[in-house]
PDB file of N, CA and C in Angstrom:
ATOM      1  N   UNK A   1     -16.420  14.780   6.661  1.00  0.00           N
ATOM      2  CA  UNK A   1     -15.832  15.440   5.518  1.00  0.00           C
ATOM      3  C   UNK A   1     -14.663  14.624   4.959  1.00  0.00           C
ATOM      4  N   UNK A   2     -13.930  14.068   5.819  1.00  0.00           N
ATOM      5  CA  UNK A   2     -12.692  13.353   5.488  1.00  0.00           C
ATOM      6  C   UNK A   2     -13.169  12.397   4.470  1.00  0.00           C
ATOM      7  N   UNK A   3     -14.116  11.849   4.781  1.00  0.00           N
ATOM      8  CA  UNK A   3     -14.679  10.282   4.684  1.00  0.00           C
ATOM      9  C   UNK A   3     -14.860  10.758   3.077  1.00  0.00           C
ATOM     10  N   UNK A   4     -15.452  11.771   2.873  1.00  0.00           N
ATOM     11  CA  UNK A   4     -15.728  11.996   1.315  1.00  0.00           C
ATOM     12  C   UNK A   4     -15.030  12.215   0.257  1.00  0.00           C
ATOM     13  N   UNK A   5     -13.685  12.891   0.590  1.00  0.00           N
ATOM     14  CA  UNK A   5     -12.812  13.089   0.569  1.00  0.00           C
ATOM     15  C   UNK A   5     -11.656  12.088  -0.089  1.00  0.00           C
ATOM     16  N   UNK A   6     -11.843  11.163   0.915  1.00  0.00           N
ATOM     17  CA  UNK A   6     -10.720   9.944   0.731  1.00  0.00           C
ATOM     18  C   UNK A   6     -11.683   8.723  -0.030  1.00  0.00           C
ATOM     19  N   UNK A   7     -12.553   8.393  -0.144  1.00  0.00           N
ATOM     20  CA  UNK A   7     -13.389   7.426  -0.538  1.00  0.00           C
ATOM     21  C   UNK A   7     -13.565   6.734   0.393  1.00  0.00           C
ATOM     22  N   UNK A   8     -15.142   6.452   0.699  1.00  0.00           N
ATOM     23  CA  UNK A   8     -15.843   6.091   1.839  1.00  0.00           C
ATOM     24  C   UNK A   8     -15.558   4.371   1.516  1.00  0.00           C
ATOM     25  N   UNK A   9     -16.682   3.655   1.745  1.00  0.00           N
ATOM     26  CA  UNK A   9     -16.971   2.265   1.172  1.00  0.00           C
ATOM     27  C   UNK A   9     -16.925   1.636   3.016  1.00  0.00           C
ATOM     28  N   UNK A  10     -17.081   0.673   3.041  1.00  0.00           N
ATOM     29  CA  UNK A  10     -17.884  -0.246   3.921  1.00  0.00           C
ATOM     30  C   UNK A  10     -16.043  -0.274   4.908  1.00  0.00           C
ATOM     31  N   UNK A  11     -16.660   0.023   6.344  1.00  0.00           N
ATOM     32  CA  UNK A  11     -15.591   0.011   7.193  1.00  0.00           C
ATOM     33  C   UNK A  11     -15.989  -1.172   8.353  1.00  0.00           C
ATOM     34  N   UNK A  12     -15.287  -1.847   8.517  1.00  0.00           N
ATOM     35  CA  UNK A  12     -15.326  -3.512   9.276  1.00  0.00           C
ATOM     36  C   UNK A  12     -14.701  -3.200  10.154  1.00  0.00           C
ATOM     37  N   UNK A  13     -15.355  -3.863  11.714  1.00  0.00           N
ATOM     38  CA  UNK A  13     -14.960  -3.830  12.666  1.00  0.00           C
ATOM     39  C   UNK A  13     -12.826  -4.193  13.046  1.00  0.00           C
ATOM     40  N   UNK A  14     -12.765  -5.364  11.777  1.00  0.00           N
ATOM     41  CA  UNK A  14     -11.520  -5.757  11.478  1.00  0.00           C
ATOM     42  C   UNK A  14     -10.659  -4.359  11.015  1.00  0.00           C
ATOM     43  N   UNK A  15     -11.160  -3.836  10.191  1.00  0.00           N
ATOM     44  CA  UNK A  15     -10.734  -2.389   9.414  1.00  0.00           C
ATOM     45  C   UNK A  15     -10.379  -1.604  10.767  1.00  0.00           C
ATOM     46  N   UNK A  16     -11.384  -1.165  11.563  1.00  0.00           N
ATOM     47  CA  UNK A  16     -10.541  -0.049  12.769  1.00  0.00           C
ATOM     48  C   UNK A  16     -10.364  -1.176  13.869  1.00  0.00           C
ATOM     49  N   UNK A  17      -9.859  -2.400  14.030  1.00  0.00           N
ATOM     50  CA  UNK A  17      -8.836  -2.917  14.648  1.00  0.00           C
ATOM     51  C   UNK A  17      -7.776  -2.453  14.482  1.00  0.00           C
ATOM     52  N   UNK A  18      -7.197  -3.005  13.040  1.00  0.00           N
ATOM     53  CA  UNK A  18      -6.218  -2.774  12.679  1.00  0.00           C
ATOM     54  C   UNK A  18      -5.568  -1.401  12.414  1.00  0.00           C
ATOM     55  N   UNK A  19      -6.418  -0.573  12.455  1.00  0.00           N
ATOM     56  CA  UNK A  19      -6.318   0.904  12.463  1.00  0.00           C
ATOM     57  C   UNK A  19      -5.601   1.162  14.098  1.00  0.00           C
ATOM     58  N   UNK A  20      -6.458   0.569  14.707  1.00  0.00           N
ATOM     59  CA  UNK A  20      -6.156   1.266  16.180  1.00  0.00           C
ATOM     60  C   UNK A  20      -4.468   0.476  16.385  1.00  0.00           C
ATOM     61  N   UNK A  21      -4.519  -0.880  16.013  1.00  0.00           N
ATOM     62  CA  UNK A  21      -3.363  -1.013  16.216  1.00  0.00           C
ATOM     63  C   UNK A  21      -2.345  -0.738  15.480  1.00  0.00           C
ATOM     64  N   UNK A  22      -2.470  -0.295  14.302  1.00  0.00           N
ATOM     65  CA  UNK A  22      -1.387   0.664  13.132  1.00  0.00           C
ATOM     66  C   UNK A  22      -1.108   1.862  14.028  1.00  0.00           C
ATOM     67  N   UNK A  23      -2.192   2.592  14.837  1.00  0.00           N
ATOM     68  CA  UNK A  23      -1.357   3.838  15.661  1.00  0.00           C
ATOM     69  C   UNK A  23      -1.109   3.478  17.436  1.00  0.00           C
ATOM     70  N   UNK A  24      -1.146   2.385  17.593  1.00  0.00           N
ATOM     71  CA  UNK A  24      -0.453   1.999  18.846  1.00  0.00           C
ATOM     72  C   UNK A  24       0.859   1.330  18.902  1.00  0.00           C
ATOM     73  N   UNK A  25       0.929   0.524  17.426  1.00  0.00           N
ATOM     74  CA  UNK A  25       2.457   0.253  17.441  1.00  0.00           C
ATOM     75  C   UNK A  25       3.059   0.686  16.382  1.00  0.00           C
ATOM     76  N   UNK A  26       3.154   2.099  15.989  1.00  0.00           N
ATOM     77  CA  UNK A  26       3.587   2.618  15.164  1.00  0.00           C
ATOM     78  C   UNK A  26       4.753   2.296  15.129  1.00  0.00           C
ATOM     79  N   UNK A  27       5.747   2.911  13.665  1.00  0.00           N
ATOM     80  CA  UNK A  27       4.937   2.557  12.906  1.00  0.00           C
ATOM     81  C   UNK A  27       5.048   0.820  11.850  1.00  0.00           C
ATOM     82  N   UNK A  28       5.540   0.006  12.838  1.00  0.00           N
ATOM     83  CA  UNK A  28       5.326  -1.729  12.516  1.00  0.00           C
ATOM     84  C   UNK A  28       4.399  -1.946  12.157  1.00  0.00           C
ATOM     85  N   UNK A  29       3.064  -1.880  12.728  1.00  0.00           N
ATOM     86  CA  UNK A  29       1.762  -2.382  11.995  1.00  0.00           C
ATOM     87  C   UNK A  29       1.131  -1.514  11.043  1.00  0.00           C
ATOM     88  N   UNK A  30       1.523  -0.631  10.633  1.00  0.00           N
ATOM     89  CA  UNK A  30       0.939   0.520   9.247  1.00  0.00           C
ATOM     90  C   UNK A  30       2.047  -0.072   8.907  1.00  0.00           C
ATOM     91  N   UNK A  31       3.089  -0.636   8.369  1.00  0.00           N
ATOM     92  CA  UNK A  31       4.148  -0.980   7.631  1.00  0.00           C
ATOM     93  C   UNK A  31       3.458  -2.523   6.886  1.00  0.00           C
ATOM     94  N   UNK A  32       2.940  -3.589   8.393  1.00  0.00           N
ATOM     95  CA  UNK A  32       2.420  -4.685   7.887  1.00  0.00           C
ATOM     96  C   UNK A  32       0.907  -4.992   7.082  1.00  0.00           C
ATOM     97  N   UNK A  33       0.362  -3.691   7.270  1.00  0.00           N
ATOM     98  CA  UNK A  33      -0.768  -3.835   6.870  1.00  0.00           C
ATOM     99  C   UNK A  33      -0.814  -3.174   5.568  1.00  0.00           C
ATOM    100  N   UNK A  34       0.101  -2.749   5.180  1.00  0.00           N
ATOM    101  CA  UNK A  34       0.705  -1.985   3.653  1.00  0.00           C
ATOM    102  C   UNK A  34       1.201  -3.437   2.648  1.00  0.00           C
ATOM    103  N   UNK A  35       1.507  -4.247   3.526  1.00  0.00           N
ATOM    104  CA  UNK A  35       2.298  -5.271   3.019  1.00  0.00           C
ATOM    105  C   UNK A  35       1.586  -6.835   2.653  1.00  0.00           C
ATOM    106  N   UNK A  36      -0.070  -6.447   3.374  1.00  0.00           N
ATOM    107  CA  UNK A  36      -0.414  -7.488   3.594  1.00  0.00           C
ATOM    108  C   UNK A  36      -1.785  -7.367   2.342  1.00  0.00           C
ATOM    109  N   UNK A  37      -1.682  -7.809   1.211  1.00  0.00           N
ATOM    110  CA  UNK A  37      -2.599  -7.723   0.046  1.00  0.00           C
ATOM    111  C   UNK A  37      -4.077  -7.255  -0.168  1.00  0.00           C
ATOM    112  N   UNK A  38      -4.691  -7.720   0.631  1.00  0.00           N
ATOM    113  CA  UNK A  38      -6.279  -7.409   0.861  1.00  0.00           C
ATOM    114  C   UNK A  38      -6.980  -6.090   2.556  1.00  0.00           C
ATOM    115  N   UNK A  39      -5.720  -6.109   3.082  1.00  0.00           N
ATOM    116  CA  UNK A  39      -5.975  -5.101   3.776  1.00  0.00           C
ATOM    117  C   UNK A  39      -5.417  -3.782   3.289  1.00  0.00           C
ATOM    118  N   UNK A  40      -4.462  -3.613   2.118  1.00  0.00           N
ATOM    119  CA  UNK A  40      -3.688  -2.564   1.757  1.00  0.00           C
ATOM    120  C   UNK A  40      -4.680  -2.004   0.780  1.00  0.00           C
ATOM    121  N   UNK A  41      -5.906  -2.781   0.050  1.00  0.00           N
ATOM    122  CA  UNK A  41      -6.810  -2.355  -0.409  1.00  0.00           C
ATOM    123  C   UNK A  41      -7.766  -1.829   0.470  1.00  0.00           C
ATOM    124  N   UNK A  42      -8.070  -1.578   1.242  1.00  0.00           N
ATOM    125  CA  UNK A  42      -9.173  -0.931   2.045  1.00  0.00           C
ATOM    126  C   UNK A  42      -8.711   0.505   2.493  1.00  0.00           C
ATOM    127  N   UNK A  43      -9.734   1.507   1.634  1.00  0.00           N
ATOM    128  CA  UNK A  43      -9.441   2.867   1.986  1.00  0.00           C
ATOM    129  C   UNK A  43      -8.981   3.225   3.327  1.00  0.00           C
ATOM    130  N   UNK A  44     -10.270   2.758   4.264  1.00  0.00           N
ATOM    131  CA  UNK A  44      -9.934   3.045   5.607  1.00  0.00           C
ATOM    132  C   UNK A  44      -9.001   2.682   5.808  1.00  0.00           C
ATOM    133  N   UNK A  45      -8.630   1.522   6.065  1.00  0.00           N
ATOM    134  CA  UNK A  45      -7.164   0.876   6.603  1.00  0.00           C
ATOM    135  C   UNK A  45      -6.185   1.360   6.056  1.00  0.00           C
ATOM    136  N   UNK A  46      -5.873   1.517   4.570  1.00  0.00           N
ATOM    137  CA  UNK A  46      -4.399   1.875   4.242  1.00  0.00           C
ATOM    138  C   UNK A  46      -4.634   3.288   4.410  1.00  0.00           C
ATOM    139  N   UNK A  47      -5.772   4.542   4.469  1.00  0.00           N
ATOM    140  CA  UNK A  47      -5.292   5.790   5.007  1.00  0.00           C
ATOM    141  C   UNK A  47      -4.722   5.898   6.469  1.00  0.00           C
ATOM    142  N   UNK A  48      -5.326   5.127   7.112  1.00  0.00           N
ATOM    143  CA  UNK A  48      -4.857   5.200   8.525  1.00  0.00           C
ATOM    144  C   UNK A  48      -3.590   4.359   8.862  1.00  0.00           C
ATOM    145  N   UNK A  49      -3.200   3.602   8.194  1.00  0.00           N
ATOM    146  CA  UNK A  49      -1.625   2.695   8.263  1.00  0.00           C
ATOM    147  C   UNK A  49      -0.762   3.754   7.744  1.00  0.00           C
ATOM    148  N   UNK A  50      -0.979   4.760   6.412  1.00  0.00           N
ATOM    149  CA  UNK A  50      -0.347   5.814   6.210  1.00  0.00           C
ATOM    150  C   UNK A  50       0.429   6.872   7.120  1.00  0.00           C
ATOM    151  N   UNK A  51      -0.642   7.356   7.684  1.00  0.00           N
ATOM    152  CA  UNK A  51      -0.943   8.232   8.781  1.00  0.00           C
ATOM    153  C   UNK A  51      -0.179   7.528   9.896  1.00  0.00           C
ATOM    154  N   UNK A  52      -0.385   6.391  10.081  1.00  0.00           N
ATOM    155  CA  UNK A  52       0.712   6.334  11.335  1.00  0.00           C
ATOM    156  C   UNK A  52       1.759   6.086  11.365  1.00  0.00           C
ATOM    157  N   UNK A  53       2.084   5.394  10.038  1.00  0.00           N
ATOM    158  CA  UNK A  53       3.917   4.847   9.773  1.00  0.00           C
ATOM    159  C   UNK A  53       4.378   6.843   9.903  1.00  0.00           C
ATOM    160  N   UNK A  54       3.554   7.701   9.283  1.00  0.00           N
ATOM    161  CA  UNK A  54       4.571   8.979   8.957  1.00  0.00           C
ATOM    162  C   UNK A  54       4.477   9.378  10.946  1.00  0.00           C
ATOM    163  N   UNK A  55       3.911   9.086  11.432  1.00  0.00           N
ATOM    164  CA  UNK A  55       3.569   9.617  12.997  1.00  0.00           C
ATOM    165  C   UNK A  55       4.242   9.039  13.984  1.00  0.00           C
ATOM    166  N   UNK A  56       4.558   7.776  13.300  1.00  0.00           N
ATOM    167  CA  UNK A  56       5.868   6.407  14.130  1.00  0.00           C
ATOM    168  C   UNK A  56       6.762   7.093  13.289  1.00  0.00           C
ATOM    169  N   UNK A  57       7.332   7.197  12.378  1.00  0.00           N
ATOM    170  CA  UNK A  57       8.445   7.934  12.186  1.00  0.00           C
ATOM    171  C   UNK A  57       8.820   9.269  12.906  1.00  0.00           C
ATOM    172  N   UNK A  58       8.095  10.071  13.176  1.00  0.00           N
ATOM    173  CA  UNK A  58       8.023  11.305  14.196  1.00  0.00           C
ATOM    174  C   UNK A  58       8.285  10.631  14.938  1.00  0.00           C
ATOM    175  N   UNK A  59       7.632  10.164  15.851  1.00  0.00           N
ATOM    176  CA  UNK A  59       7.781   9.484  17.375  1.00  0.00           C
ATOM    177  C   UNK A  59       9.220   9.219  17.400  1.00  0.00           C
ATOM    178  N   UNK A  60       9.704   8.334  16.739  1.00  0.00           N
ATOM    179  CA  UNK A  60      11.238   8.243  16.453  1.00  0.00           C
ATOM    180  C   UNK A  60      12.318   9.331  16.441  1.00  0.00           C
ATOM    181  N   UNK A  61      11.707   9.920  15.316  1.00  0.00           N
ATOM    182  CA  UNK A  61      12.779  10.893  15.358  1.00  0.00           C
ATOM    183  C   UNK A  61      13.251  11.843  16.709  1.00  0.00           C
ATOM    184  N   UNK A  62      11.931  12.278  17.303  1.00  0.00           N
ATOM    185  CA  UNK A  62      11.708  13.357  17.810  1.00  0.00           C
ATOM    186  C   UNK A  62      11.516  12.666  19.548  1.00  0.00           C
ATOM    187  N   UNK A  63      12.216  11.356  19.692  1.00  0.00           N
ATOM    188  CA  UNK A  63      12.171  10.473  20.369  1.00  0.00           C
ATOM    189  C   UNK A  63      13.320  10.911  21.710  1.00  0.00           C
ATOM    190  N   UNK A  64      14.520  11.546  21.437  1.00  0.00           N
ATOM    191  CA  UNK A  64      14.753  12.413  22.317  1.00  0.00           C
ATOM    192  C   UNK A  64      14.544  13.527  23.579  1.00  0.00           C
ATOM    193  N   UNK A  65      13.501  13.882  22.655  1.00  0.00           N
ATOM    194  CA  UNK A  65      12.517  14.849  22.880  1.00  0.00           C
ATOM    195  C   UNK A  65      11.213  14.411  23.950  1.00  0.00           C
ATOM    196  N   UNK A  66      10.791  15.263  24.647  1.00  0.00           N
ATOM    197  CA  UNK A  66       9.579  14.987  25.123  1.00  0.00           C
ATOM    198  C   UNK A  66       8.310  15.175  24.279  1.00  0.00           C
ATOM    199  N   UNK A  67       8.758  15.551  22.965  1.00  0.00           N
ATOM    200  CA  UNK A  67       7.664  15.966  21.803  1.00  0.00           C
ATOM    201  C   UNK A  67       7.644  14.535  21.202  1.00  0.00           C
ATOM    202  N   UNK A  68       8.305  13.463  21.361  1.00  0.00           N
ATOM    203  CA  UNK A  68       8.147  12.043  20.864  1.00  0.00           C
ATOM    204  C   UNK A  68       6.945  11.304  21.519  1.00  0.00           C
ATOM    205  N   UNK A  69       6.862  11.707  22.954  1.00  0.00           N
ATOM    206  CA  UNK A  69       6.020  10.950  23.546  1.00  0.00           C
ATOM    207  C   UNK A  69       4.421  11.487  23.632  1.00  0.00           C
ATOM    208  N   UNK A  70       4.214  12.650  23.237  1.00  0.00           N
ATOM    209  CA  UNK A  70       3.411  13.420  22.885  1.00  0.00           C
ATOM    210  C   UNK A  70       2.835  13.220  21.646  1.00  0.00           C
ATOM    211  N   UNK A  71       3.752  12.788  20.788  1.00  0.00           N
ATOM    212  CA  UNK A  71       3.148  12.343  19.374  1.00  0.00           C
ATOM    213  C   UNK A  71       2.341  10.463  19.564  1.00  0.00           C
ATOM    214  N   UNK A  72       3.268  10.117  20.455  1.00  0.00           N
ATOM    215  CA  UNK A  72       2.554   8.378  20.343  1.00  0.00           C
ATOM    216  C   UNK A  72       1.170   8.537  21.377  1.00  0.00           C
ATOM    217  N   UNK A  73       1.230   9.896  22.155  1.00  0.00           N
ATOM    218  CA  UNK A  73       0.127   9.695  23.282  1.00  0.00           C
ATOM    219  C   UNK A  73      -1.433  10.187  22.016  1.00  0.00           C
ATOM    220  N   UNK A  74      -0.874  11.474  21.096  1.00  0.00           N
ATOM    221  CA  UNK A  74      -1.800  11.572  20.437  1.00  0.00           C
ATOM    222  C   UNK A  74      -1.686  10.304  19.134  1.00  0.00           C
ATOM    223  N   UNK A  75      -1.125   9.965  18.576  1.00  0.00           N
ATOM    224  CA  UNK A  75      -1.015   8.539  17.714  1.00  0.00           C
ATOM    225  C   UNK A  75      -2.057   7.322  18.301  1.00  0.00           C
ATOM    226  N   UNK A  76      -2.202   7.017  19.623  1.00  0.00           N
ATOM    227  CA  UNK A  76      -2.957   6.553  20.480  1.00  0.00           C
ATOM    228  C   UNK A  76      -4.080   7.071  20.668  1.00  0.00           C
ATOM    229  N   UNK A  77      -4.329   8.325  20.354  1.00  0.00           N
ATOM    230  CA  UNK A  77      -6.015   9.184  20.580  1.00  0.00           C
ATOM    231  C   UNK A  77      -6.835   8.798  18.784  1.00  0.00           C
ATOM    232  N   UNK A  78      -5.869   9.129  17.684  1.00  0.00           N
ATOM    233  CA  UNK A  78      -5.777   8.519  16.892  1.00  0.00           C
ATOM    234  C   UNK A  78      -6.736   7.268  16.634  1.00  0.00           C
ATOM    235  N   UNK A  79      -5.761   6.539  17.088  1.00  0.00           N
ATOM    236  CA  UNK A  79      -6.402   5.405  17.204  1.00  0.00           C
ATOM    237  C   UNK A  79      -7.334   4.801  17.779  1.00  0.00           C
ATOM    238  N   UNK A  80      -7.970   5.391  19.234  1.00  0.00           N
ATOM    239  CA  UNK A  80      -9.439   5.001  19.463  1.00  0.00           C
ATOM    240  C   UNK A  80     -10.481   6.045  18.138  1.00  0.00           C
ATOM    241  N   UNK A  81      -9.717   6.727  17.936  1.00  0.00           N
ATOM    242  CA  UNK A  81     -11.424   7.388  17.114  1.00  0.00           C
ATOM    243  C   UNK A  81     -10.863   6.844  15.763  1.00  0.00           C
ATOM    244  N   UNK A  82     -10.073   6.401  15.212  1.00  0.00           N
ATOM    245  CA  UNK A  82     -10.287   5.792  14.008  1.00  0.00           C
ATOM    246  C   UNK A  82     -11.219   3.917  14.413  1.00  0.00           C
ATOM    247  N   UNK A  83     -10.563   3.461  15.992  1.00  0.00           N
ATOM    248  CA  UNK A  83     -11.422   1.966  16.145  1.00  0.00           C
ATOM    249  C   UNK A  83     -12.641   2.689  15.997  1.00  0.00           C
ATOM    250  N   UNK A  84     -13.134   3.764  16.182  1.00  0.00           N
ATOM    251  CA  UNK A  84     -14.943   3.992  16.104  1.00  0.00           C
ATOM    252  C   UNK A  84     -15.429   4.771  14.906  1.00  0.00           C
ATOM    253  N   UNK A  85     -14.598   4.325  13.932  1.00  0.00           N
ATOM    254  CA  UNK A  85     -15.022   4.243  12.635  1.00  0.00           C
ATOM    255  C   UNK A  85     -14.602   5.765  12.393  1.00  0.00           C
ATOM    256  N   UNK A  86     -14.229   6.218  12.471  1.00  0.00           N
ATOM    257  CA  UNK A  86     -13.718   7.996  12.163  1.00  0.00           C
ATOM    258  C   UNK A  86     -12.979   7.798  11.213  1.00  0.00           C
ATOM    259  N   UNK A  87     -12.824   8.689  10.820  1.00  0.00           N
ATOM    260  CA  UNK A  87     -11.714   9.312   9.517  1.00  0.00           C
ATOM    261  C   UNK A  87     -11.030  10.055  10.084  1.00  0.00           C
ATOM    262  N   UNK A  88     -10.030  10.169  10.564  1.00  0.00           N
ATOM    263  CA  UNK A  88      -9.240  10.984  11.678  1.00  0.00           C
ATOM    264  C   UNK A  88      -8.337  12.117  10.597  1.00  0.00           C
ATOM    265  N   UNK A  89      -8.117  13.186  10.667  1.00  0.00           N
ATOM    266  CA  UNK A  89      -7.667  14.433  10.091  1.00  0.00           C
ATOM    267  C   UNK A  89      -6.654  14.765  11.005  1.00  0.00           C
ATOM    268  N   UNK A  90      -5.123  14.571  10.565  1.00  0.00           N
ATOM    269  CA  UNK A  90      -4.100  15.176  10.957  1.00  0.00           C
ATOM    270  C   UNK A  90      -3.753  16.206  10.171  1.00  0.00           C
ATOM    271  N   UNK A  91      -2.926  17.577  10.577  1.00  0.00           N
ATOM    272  CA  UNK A  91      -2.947  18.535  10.065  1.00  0.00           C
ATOM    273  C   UNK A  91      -1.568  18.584   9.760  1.00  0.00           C
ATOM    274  N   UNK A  92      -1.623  18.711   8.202  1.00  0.00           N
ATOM    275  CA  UNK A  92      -0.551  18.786   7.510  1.00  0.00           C
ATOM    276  C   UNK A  92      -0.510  17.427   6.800  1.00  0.00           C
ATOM    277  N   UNK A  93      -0.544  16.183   8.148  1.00  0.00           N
ATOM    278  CA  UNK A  93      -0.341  15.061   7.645  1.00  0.00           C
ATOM    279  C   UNK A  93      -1.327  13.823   6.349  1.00  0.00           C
ATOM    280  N   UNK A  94      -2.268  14.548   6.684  1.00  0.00           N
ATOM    281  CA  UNK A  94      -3.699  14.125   6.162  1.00  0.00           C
ATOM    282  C   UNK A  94      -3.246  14.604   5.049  1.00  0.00           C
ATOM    283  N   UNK A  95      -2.950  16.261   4.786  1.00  0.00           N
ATOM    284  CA  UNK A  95      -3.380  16.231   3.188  1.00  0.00           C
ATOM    285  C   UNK A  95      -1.836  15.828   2.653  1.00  0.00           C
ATOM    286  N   UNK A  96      -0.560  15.818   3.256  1.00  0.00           N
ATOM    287  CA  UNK A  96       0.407  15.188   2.481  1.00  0.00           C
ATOM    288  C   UNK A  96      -0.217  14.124   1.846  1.00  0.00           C
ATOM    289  N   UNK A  97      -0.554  12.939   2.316  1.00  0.00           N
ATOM    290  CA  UNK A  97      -0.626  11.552   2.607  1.00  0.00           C
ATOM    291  C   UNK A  97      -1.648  11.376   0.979  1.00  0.00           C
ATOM    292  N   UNK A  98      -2.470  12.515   0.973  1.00  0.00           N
ATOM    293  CA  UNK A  98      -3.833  12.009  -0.018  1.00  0.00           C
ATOM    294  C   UNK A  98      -3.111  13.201  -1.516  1.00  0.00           C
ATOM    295  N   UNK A  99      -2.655  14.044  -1.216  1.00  0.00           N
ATOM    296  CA  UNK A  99      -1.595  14.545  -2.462  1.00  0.00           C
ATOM    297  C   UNK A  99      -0.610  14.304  -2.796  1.00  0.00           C
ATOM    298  N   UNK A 100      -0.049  13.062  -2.275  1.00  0.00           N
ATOM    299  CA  UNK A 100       0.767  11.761  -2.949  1.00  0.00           C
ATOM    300  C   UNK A 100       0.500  10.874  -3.258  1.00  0.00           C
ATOM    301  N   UNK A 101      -1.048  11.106  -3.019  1.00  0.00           N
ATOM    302  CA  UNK A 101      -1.671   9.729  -3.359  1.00  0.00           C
ATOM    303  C   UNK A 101      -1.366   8.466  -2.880  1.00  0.00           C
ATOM    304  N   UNK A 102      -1.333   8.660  -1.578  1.00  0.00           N
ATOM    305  CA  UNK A 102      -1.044   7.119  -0.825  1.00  0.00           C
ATOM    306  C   UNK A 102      -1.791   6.505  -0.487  1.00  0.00           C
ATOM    307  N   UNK A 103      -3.025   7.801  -0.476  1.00  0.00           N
ATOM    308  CA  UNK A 103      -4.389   6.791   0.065  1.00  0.00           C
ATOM    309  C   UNK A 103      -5.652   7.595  -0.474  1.00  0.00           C
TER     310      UNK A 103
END
């Protein structure tokens, strides 16, 4: 459903690399892959670099907290099902992200 949603188009093994690693080192690599010209065009990739810079910012904030480490453990779940080509649906965060049109 996501996938239809956000605009599908051809997802490359390179595409959920960089996905998985946009939510393992949040949020540095969704920052670089925003920054980097021809990957910031790819639906998949820049929804999911989205999604994790706002989820590395949580992690941060809430980094005090034992709710910080909980966010990077799921940020990390994240990220294997976006490497296997998913469209991953965070709640709340998903539809901010696509009614600002970020992705």
């Amino acid at each position: 459903m996501a996938e239809e949603i956000i605009g599908g188009g051809e997802v490359t093994q390179d595409d959920k690399l960089w996905a998985l690693l946009s939510y393992i080192f949040a949020p540095l690599i969704g920052i670089i892959v925003l920054l980097i010209e021809d990957k910031k065009n790819r639906p998949f990739l820049k929804y999911n670099a989205v999604v994790s810079i706002i989820l590395g910012v949580l992690a941060i904030i809430l980094s005090g907290f034992c709710i910080g480490i909980l966010v990077w453990f799921y940020a990390i779940y994240l990220g294997f099902k976006s490497y296997q080509g998913e469209w991953v649906e965070v709640p709340v965060i998903s539809d901010f992200v696509r009614n600002q049109g970020w992705a």
